[in-house]
C-alpha atoms as a PDB file:
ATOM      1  CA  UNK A   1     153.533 108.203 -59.088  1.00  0.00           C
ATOM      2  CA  UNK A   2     150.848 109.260 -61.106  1.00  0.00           C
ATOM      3  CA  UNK A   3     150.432 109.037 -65.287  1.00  0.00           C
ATOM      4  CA  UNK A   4     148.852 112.175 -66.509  1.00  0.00           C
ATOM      5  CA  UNK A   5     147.762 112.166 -70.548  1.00  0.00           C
ATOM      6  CA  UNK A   6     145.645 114.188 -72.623  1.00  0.00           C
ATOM      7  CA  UNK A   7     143.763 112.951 -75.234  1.00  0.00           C
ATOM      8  CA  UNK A   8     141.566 113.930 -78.137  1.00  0.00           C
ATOM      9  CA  UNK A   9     138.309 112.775 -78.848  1.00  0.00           C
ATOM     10  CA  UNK A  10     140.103 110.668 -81.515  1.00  0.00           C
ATOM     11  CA  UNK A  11     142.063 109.016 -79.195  1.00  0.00           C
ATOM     12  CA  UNK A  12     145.132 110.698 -80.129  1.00  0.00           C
ATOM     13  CA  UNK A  13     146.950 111.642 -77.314  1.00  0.00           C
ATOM     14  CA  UNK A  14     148.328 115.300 -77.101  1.00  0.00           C
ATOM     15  CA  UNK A  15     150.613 115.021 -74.279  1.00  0.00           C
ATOM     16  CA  UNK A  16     151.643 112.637 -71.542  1.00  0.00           C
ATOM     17  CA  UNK A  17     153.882 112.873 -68.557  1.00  0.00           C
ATOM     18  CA  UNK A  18     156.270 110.340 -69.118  1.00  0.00           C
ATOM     19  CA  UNK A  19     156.400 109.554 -72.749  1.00  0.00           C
ATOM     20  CA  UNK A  20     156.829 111.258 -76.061  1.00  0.00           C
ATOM     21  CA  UNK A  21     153.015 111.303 -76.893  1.00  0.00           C
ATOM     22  CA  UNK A  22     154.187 110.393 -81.031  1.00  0.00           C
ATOM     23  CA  UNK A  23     154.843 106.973 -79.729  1.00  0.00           C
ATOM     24  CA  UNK A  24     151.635 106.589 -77.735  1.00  0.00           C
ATOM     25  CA  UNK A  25     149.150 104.447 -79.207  1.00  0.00           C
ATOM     26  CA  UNK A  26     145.686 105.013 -79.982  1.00  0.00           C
ATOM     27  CA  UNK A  27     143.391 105.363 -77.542  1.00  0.00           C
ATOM     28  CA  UNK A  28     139.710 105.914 -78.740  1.00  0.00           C
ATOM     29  CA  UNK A  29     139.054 102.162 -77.412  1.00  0.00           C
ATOM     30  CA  UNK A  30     139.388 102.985 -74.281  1.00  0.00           C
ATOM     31  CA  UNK A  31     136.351 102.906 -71.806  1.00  0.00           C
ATOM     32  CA  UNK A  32     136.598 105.459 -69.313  1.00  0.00           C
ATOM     33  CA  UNK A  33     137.807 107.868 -72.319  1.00  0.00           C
ATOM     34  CA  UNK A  34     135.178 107.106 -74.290  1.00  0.00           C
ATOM     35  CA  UNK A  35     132.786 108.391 -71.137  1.00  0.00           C
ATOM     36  CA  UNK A  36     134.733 111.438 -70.149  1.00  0.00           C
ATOM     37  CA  UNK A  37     134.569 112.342 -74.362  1.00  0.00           C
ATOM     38  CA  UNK A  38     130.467 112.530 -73.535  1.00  0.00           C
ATOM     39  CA  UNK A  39     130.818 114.441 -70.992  1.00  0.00           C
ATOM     40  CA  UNK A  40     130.986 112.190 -67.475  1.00  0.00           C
ATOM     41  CA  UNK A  41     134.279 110.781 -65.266  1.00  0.00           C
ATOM     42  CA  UNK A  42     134.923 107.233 -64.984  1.00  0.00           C
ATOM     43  CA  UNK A  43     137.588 104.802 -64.268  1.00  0.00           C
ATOM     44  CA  UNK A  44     138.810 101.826 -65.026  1.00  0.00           C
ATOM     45  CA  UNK A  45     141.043  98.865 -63.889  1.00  0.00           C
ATOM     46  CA  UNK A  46     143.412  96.827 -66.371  1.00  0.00           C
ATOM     47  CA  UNK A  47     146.709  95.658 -66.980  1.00  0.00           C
ATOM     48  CA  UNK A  48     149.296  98.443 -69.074  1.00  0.00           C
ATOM     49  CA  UNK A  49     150.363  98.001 -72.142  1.00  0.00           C
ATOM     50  CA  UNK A  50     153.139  99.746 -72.014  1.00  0.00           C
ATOM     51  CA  UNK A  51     153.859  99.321 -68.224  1.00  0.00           C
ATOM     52  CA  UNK A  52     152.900  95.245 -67.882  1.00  0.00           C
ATOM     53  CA  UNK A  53     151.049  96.205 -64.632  1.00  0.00           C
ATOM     54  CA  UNK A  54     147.487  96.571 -63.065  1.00  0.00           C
ATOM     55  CA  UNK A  55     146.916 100.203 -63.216  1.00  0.00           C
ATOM     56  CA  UNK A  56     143.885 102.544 -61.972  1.00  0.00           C
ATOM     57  CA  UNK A  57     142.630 105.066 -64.613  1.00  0.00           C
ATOM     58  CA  UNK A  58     140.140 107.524 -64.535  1.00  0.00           C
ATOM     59  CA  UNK A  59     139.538 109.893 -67.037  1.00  0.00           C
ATOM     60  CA  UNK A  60     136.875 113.495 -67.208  1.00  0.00           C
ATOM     61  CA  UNK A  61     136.249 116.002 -69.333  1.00  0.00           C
ATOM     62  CA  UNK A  62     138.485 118.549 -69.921  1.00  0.00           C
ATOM     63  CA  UNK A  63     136.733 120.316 -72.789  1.00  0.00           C
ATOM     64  CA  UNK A  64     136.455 118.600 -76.095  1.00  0.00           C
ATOM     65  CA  UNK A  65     139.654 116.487 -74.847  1.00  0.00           C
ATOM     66  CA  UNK A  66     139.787 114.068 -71.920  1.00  0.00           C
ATOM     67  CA  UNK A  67     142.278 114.303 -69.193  1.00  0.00           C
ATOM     68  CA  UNK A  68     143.340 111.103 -68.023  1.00  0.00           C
ATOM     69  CA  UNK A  69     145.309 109.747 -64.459  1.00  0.00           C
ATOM     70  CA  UNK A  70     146.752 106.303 -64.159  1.00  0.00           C
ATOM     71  CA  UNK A  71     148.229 105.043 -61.377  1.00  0.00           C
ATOM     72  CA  UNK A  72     149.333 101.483 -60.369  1.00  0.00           C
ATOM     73  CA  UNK A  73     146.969  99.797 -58.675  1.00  0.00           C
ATOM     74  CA  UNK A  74     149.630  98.163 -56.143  1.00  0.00           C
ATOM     75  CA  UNK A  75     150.684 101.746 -55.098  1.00  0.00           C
ATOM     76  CA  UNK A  76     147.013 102.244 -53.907  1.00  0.00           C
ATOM     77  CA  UNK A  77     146.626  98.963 -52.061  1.00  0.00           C
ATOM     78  CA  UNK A  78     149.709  99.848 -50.414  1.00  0.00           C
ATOM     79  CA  UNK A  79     148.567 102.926 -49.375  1.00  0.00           C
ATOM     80  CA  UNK A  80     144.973 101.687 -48.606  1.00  0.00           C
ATOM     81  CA  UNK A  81     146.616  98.715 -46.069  1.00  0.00           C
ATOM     82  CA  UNK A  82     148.833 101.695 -44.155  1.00  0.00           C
ATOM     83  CA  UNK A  83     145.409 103.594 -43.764  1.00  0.00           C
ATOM     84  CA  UNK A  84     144.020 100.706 -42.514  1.00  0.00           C
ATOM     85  CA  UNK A  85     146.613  99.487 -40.177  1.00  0.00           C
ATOM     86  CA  UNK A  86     147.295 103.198 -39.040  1.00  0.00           C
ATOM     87  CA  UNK A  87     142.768 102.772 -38.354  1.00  0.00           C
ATOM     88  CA  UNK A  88     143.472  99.390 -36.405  1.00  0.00           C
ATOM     89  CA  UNK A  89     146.548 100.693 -34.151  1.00  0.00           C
ATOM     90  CA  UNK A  90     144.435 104.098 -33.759  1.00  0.00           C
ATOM     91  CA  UNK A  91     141.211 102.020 -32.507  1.00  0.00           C
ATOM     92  CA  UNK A  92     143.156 100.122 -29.970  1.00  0.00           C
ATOM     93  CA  UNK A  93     144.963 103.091 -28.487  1.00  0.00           C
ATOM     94  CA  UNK A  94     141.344 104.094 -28.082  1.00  0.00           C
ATOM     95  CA  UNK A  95     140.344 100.925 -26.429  1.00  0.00           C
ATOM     96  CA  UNK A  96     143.203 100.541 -24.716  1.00  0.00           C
ATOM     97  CA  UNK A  97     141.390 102.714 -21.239  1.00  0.00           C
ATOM     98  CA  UNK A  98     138.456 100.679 -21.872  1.00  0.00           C
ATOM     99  CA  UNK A  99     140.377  97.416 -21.193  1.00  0.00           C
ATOM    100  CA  UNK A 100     142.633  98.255 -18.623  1.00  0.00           C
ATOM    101  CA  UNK A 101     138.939  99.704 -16.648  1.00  0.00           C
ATOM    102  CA  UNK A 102     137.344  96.524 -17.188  1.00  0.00           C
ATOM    103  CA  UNK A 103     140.159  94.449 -16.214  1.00  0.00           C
ATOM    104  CA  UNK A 104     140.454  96.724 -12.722  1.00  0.00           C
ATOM    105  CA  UNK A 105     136.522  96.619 -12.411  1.00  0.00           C
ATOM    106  CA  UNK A 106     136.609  92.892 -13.007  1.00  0.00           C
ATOM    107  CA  UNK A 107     139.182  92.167 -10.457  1.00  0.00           C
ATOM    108  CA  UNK A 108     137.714  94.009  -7.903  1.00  0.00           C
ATOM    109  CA  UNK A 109     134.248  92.772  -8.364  1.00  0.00           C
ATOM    110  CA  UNK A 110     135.735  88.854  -8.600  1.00  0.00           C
ATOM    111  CA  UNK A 111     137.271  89.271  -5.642  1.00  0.00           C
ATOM    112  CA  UNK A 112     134.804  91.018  -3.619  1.00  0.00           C
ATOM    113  CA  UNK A 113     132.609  87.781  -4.551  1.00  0.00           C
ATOM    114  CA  UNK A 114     135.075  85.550  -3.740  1.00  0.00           C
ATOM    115  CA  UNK A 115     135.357  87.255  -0.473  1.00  0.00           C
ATOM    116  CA  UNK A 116     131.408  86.970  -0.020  1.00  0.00           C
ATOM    117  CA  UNK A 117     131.483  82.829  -1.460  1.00  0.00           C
ATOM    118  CA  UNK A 118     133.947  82.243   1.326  1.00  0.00           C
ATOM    119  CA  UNK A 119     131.947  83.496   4.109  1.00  0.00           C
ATOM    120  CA  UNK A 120     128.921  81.644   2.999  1.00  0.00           C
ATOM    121  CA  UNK A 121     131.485  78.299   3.109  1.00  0.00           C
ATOM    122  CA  UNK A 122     132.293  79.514   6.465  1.00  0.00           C
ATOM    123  CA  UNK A 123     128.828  80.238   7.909  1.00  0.00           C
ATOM    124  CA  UNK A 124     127.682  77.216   6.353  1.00  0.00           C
ATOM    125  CA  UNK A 125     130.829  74.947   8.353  1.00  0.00           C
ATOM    126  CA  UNK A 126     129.393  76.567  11.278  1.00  0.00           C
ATOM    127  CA  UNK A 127     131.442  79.749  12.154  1.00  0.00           C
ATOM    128  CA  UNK A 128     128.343  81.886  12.856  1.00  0.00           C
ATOM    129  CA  UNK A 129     130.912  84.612  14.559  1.00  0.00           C
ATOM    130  CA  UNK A 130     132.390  85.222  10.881  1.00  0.00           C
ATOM    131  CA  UNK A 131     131.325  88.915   9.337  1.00  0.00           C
ATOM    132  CA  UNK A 132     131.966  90.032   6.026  1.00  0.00           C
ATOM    133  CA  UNK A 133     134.045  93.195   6.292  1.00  0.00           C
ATOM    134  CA  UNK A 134     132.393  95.991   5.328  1.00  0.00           C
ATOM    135  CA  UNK A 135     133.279  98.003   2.001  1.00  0.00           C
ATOM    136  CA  UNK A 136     132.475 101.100   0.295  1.00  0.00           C
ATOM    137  CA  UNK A 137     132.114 100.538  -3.643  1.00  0.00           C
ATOM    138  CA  UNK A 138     131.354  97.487  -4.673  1.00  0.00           C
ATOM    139  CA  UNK A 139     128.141  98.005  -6.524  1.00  0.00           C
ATOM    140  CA  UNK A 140     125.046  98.406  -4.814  1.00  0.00           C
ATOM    141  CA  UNK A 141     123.668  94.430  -5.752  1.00  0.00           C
ATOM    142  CA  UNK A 142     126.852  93.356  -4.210  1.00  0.00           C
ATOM    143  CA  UNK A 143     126.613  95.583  -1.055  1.00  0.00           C
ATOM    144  CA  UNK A 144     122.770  94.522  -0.760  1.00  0.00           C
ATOM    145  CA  UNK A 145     124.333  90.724  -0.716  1.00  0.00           C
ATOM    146  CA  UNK A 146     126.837  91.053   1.852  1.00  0.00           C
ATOM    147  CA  UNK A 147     124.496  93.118   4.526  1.00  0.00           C
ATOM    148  CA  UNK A 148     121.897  90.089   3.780  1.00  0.00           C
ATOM    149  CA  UNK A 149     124.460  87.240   4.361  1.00  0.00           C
ATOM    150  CA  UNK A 150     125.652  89.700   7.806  1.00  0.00           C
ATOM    151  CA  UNK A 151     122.280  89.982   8.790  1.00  0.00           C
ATOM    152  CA  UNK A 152     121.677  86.118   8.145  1.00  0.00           C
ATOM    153  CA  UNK A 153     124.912  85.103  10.317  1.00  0.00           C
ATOM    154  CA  UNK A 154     123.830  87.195  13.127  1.00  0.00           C
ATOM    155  CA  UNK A 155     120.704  85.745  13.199  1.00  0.00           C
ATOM    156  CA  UNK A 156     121.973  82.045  12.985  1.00  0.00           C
ATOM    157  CA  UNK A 157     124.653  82.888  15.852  1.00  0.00           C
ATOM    158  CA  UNK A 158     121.630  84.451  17.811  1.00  0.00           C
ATOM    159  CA  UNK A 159     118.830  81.193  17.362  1.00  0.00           C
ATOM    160  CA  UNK A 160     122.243  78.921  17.667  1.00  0.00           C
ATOM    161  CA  UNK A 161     122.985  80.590  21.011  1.00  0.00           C
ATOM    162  CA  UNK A 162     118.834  80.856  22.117  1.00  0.00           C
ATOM    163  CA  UNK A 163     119.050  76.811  21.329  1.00  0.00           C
ATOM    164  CA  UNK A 164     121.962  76.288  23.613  1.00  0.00           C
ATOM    165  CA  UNK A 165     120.271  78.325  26.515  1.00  0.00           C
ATOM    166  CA  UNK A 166     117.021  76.104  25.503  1.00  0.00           C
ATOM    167  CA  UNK A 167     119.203  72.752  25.546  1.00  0.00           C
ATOM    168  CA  UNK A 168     120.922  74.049  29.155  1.00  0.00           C
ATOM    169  CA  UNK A 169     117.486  74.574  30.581  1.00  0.00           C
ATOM    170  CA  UNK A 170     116.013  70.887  29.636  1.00  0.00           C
ATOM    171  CA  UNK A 171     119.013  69.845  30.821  1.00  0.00           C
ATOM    172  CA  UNK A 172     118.738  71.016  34.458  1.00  0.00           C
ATOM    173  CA  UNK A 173     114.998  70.451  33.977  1.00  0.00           C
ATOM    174  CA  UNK A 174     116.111  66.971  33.413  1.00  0.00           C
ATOM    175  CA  UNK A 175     118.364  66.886  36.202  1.00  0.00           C
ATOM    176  CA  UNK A 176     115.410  68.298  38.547  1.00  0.00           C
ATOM    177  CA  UNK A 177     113.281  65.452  37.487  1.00  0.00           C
ATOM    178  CA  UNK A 178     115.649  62.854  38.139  1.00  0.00           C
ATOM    179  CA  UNK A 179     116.401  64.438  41.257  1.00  0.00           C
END
């Protein structure tokens, strides 16, 4: 799919791969000849003559001639938007562990604080006997939390149950008195 054409520093082209170079036009107008003719490689973007399409050239030095490729510029984008969907479907293959990890990690951890949320409902509806189970994992703020709220119930259930004992006592202290 690529053009290849020689050309003279008069623009007179010396061969070409897919015409007879007699009928090629002149070509000393041409920009990225006219820099490969003084020595540097360039390129250039424009519509064919003699194709009626956007075409890439670039041209160098190839001693006192200039050896020029052309190639159509849709070819390219074609080729550039497979590199670049074969990129995207590469970098989420890559992700792909990433987001089934999270997902798992983010499950886990939503649930465990779910689990935690409803025993603070509970212990705050008054069921001081409730414990959160224990678990290994968890992360270590998590683990922290549900010791704390454990510790907290017990506590609770222990000043609940030293009130009771308190409220028993006035009330046979009561009793004595009226008695």
């Amino acid at each position: 799919g690529v053009r290849l054409t020689v050309v003279a520093p008069n623009g007179v082209v010396l061969a070409d791969s897919e015409m007879d170079p007699k009928s090629a036009a002149n070509h000393r107008d041409r920009a990225e000849l006219k820099a490969a003719w003084s020595g540097r490689a360039a390129s250039d973007i424009r519509r064919s003559a003699s194709l009626g399409e956007e075409m890439l050239y670039v041209a160098v030095p190839a001693g006192r001639n200039a050896l020029r490729l052309a190639t159509p510029l849709a070819g390219i984008h074609n080729r550039a938007r497979s590199i670049r969907l074969r990129i995207a479907g590469a970098a989420a293959l890559a992700f792909l562990p990433f987001f089934v990890l999270a997902a798992f990690f983010s499950r886990y951890y939503s649930r465990r604080l779910g689990e935690i949320i409803d025993y603070a409902g509970r212990l705050a509806e008054g069921d001081l006997h409730a414990r959160l189970g224990k678990t290994s994992g968890g992360g270590a703020e998590l683990t922290v939390l549900s010791e704390k709220l454990n510790e907290t119930g017990e506590k609770l259930e222990k000043t609940f149950q030293e009130l009771q004992r308190e409220q028993s006592e006035m009330e046979k202290l009561e009793r004595i008195r009226k008695d």
